[in-house]
Protein backbone atom coordinates (compact mmCIF):
# COMPACT_ATOMS: atom_id res chain seq x y z
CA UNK A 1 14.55 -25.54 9.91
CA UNK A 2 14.33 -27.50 13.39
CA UNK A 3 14.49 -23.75 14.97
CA UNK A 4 12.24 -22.22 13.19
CA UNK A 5 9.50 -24.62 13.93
CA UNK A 6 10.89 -24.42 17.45
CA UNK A 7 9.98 -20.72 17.60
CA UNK A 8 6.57 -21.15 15.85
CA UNK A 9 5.50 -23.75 18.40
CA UNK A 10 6.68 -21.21 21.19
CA UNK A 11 4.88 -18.46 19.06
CA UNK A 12 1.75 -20.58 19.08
CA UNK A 13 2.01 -21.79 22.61
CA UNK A 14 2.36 -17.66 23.78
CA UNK A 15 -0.41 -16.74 22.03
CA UNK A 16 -2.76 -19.64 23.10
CA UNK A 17 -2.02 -18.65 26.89
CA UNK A 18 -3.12 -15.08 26.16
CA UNK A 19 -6.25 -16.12 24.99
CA UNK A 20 -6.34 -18.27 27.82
CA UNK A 21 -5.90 -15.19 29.67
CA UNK A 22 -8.59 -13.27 28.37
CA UNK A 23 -10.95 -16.12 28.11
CA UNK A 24 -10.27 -16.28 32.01
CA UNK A 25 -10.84 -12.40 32.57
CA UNK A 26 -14.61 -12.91 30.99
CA UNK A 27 -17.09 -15.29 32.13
CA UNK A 28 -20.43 -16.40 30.51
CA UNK A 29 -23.31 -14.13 31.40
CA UNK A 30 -25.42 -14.53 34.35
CA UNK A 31 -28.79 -15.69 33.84
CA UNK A 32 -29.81 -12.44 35.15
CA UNK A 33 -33.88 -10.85 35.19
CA UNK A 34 -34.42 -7.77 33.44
CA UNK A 35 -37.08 -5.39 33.88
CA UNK A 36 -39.57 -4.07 31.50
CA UNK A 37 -41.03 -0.63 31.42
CA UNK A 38 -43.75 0.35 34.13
CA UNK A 39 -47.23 -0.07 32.49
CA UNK A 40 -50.45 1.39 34.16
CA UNK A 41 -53.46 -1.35 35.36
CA UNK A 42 -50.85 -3.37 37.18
CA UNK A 43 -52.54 -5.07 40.30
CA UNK A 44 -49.94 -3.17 42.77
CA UNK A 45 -51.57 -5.65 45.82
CA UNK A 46 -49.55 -8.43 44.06
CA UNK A 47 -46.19 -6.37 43.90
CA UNK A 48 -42.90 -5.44 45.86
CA UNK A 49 -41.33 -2.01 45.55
CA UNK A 50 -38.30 -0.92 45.82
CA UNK A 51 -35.86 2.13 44.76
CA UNK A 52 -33.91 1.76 41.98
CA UNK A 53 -30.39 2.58 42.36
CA UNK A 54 -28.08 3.77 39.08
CA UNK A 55 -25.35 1.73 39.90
CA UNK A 56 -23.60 -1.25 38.28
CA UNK A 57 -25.06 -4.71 38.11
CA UNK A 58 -23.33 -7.47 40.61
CA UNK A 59 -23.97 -10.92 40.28
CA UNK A 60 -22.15 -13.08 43.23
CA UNK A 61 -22.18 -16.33 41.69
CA UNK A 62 -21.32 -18.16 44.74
CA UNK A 63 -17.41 -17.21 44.20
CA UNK A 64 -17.17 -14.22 41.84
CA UNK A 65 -18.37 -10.81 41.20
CA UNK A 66 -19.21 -10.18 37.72
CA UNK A 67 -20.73 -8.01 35.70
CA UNK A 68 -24.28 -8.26 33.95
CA UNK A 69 -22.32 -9.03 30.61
CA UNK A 70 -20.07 -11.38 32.45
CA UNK A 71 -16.95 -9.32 33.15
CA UNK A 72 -15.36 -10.05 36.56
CA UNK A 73 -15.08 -7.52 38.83
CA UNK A 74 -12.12 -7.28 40.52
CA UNK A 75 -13.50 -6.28 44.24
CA UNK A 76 -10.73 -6.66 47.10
CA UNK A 77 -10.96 -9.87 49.34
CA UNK A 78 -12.28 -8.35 51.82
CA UNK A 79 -15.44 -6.53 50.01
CA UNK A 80 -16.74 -10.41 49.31
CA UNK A 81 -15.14 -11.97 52.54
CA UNK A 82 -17.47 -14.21 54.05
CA UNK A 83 -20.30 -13.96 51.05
CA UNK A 84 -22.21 -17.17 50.99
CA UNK A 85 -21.87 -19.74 48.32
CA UNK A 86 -25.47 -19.29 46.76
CA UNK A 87 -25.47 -16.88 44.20
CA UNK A 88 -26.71 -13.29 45.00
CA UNK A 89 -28.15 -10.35 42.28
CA UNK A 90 -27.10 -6.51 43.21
CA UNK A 91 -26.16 -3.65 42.23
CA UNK A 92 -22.35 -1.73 43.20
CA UNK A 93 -23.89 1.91 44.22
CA UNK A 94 -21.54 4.69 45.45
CA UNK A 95 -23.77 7.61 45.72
CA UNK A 96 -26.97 9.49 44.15
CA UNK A 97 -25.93 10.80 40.79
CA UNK A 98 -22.59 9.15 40.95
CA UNK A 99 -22.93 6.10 38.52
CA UNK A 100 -19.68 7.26 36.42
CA UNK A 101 -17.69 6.33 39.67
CA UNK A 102 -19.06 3.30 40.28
CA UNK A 103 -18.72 2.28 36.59
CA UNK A 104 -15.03 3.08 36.89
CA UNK A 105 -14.65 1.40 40.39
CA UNK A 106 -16.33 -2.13 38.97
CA UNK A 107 -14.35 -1.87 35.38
CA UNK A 108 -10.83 -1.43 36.96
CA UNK A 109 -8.48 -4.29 37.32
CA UNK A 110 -6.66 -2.06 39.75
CA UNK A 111 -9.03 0.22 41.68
CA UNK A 112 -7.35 1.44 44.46
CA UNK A 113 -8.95 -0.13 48.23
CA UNK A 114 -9.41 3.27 49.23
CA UNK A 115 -12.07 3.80 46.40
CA UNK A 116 -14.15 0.57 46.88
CA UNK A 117 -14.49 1.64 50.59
CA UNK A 118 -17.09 3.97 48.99
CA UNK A 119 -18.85 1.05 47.62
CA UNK A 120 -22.03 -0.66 48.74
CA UNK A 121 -23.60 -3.71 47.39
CA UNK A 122 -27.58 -3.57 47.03
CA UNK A 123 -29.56 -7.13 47.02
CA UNK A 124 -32.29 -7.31 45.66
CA UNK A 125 -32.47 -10.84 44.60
CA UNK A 126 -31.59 -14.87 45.34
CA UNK A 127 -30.85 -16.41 41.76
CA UNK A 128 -31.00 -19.97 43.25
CA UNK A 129 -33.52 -19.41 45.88
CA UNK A 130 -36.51 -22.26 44.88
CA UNK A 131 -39.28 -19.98 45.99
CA UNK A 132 -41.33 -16.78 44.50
CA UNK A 133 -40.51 -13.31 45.25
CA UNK A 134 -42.57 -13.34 48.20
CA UNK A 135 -40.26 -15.67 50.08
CA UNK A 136 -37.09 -14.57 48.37
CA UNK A 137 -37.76 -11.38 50.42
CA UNK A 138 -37.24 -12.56 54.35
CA UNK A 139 -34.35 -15.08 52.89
CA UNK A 140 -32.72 -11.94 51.05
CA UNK A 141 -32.61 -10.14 54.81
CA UNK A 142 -31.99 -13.52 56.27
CA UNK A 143 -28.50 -13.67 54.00
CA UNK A 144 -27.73 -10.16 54.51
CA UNK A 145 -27.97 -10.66 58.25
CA UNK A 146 -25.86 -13.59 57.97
CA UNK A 147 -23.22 -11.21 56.06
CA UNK A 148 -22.92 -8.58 58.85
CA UNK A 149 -21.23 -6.44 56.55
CA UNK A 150 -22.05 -2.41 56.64
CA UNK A 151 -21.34 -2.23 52.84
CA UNK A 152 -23.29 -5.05 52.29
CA UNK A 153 -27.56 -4.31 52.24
CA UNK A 154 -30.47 -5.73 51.68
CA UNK A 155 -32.74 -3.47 49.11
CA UNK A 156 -35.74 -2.49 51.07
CA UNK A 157 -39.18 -3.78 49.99
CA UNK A 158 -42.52 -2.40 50.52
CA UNK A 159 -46.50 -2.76 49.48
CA UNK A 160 -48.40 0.43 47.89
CA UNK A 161 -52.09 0.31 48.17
CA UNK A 162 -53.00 2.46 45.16
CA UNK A 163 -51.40 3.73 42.12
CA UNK A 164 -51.42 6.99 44.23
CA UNK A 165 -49.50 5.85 46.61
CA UNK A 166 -46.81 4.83 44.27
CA UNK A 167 -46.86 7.82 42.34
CA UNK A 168 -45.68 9.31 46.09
CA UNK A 169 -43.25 6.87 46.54
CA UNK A 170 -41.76 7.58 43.47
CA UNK A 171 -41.53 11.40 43.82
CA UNK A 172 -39.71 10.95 47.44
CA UNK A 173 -37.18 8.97 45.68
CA UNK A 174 -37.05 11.52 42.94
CA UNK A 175 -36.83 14.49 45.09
CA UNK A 176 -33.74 12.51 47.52
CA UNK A 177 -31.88 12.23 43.60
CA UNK A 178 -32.85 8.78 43.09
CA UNK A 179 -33.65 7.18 39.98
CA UNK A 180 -37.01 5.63 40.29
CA UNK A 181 -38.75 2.61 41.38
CA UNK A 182 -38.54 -1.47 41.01
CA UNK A 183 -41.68 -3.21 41.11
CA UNK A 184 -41.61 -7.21 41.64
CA UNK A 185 -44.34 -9.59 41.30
CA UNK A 186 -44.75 -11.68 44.58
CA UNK A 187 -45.72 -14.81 43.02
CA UNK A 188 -43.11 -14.92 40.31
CA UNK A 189 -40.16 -17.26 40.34
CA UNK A 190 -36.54 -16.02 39.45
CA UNK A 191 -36.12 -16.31 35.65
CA UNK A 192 -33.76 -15.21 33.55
CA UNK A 193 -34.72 -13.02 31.15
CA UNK A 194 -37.60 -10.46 30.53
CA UNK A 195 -41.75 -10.34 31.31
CA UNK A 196 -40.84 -12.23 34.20
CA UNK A 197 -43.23 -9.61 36.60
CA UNK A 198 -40.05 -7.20 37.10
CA UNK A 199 -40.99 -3.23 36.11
CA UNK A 200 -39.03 -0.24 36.65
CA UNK A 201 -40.52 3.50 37.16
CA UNK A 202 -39.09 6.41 36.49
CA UNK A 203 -40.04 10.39 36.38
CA UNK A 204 -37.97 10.34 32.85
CA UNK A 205 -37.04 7.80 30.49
CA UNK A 206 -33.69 6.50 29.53
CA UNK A 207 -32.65 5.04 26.34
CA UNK A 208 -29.71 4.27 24.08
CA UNK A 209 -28.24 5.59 20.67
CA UNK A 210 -24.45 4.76 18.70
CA UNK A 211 -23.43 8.13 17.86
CA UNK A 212 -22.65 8.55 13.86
CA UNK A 213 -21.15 12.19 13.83
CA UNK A 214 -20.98 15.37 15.38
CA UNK A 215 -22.45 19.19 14.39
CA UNK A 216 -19.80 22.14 15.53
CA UNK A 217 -20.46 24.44 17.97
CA UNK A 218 -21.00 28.17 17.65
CA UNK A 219 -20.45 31.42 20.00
CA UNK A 220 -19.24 29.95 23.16
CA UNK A 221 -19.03 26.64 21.86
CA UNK A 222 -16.97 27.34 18.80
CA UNK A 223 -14.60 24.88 18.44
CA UNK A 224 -16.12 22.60 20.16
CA UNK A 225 -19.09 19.95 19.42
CA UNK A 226 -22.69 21.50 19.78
CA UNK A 227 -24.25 18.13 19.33
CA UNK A 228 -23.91 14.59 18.39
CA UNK A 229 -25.89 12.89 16.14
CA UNK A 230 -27.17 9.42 17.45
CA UNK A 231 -29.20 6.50 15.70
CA UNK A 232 -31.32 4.45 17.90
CA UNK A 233 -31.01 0.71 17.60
CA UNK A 234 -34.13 0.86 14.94
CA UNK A 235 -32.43 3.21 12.85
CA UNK A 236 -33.84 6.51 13.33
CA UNK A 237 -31.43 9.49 13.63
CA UNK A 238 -31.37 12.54 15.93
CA UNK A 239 -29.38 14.86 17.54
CA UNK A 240 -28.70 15.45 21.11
CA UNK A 241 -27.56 18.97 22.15
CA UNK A 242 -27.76 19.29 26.25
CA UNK A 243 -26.58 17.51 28.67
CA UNK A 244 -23.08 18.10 28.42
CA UNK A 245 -20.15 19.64 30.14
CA UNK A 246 -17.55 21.46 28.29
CA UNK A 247 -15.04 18.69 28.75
CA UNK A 248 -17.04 16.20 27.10
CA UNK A 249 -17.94 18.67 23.85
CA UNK A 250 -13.94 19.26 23.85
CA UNK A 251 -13.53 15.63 24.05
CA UNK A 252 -16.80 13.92 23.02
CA UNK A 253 -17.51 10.11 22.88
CA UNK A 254 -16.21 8.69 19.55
CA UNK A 255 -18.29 7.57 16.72
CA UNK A 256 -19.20 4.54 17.14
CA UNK A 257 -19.91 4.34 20.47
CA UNK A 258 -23.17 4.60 22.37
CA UNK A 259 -24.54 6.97 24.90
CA UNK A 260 -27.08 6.92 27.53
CA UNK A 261 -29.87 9.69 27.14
CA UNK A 262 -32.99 11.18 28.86
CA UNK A 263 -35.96 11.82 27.20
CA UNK A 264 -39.64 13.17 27.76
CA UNK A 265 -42.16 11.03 25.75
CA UNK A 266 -41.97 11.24 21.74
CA UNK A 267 -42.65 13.49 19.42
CA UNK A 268 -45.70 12.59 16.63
CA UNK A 269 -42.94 11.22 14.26
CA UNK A 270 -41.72 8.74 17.30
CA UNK A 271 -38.43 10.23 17.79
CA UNK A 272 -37.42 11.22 21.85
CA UNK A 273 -38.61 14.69 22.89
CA UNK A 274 -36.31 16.98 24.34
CA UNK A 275 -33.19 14.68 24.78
CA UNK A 276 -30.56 14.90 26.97
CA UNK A 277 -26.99 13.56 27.24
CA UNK A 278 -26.39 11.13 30.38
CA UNK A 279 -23.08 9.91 30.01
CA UNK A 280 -21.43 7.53 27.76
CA UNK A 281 -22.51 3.75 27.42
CA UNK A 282 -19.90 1.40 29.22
CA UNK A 283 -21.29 -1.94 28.52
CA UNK A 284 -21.27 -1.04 24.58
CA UNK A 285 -24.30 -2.23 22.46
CA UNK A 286 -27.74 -2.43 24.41
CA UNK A 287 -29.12 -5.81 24.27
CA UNK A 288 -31.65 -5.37 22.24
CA UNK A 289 -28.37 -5.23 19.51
CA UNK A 290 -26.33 -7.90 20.54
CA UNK A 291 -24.77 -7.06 23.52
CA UNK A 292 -25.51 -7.49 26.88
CA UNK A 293 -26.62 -4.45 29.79
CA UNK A 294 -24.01 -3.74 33.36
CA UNK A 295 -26.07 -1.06 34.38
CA UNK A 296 -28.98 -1.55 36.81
CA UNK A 297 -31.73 -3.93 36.77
């Protein structure tokens, strides 16, 4: 009797350290801003701009990495050597059009030193910093300075005059393969959460959807998936046929999971016109459904 409960204390002792563990591996989420969708009548005079990279959120908490949802990411010692104690917000960008990489890069507990030599980490923001945007801005070069690190780089920021002039901003960064534009109130303090003066802009929209089944192929894609069938988080179904390489229809994402897809404004019934697959969700549920966001601000 005196062993058995012997080996159910060990049992109970083993399994308490690996939830330990895994309680360790996961941290609370940042208090991180999030942006809201670009609305027209803004007064631009009041605002920063900036490109938008489609990379994976950083948060340098003073000692850590981690992810928007609170994962730690497992960067070498020398990627964060020398970062400063106050917290920074980033984003881990390898390249235009590359943010499967990154994603894979950030998620790995063992990504190799040779990849994250292709990594840079964007500022854009001091967490901590007391003051509004507008002097967040010199102390965000100020800290990058301070860093001397080539990977390491301050997001650049810049005044448009006219919604014109923006509208040419944002095509450059189209037409180089970036993802659109940030725009920052001046006067607005860091806050957590969203409608705190942060907007993005984009030529397309993105948007999320938990895929609920699949429709075959036919001709060239017989055997294969032709489309998946998605429900946004309000509940309306749909089904998203392009965007996809023949790998993924041999092997596409599970039910269950959610996907990242492009869109051109809505049809009269409200549902996404002419979709298109992006790639498959890695933080899981968007927010707006329980879950918390790793990609991009």
């Amino acid at each position: 009797m005196h062993t058995m409960i012997g080996a159910g204390r060990r049992l109970a002792v083993c399994v308490l350290l690996v939830m330990l563990a895994h309680t360790a591996a996961a941290a609370s989420p940042p208090p991180v801003e999030l942006v809201d969708d670009y609305t027209d009548g803004l007064a631009l005079s009041k605002f920063w701009v900036s490109e938008k990279y489609d990379g994976v959120r950083g948060y340098w908490d003073g000692e850590r990495l981690l992810t928007r949802g609170g994962q730690v990411i497992h960067a070498p010692a020398w990627f964060t050597q020398g970062w400063p104690d106050q917290p920074m917000d980033g984003e881990l960008w390898v390249g235009y059009g590359r943010f499967a990489a990154a994603s894979g890069i950030a998620r790995s507990e063992q990504s190799s030193d040779k990849a994250w030599h292709k990594v840079s980490y964007r500022v854009f923001d001091l967490p901590a910093h007391s003051g509004d945007f507008n002097a967040r801005v010199p102390a965000i070069r100020r800290v990058v300075a301070t860093i001397d690190q080539p990977w390491v780089v301050a997001i650049r920021q810049f005044h448009v005059p006219t919604q014109a002039a923006l509208e040419a901003a944002l095509e450059r960064i189209h037409a180089r393969g970036g993802e659109g534009l940030v725009l920052h109130r001046g006067d607005a303090p860091y806050r957590a959460g969203r409608h705190v003066g942060l907007y993005k802009l984009k030529p397309y929209r993105d948007a999320e959807a938990r895929v609920v089944g699949y429709n075959p192929g036919e001709g060239r894609l017989d055997g294969m998936m032709g489309s998946l069938e998605v429900e946004t988080p309000d509940g309306r179904r749909f089904a998203i046929g392009t965007g996809f390489s023949d790998d993924e229809r041999a092997d596409p994402p599970p039910i269950g999971s959610w996907v990242t897809y492009r869109f051109n404004g809505r049809t009269s019934t409200g549902l996404p016109r002419f979709a298109r697959f992006l790639h498959r969700r890695p933080g899981g549920p968007p927010p707006e459904v329980g879950s918390v966001e790793d990609k991009s601000h």
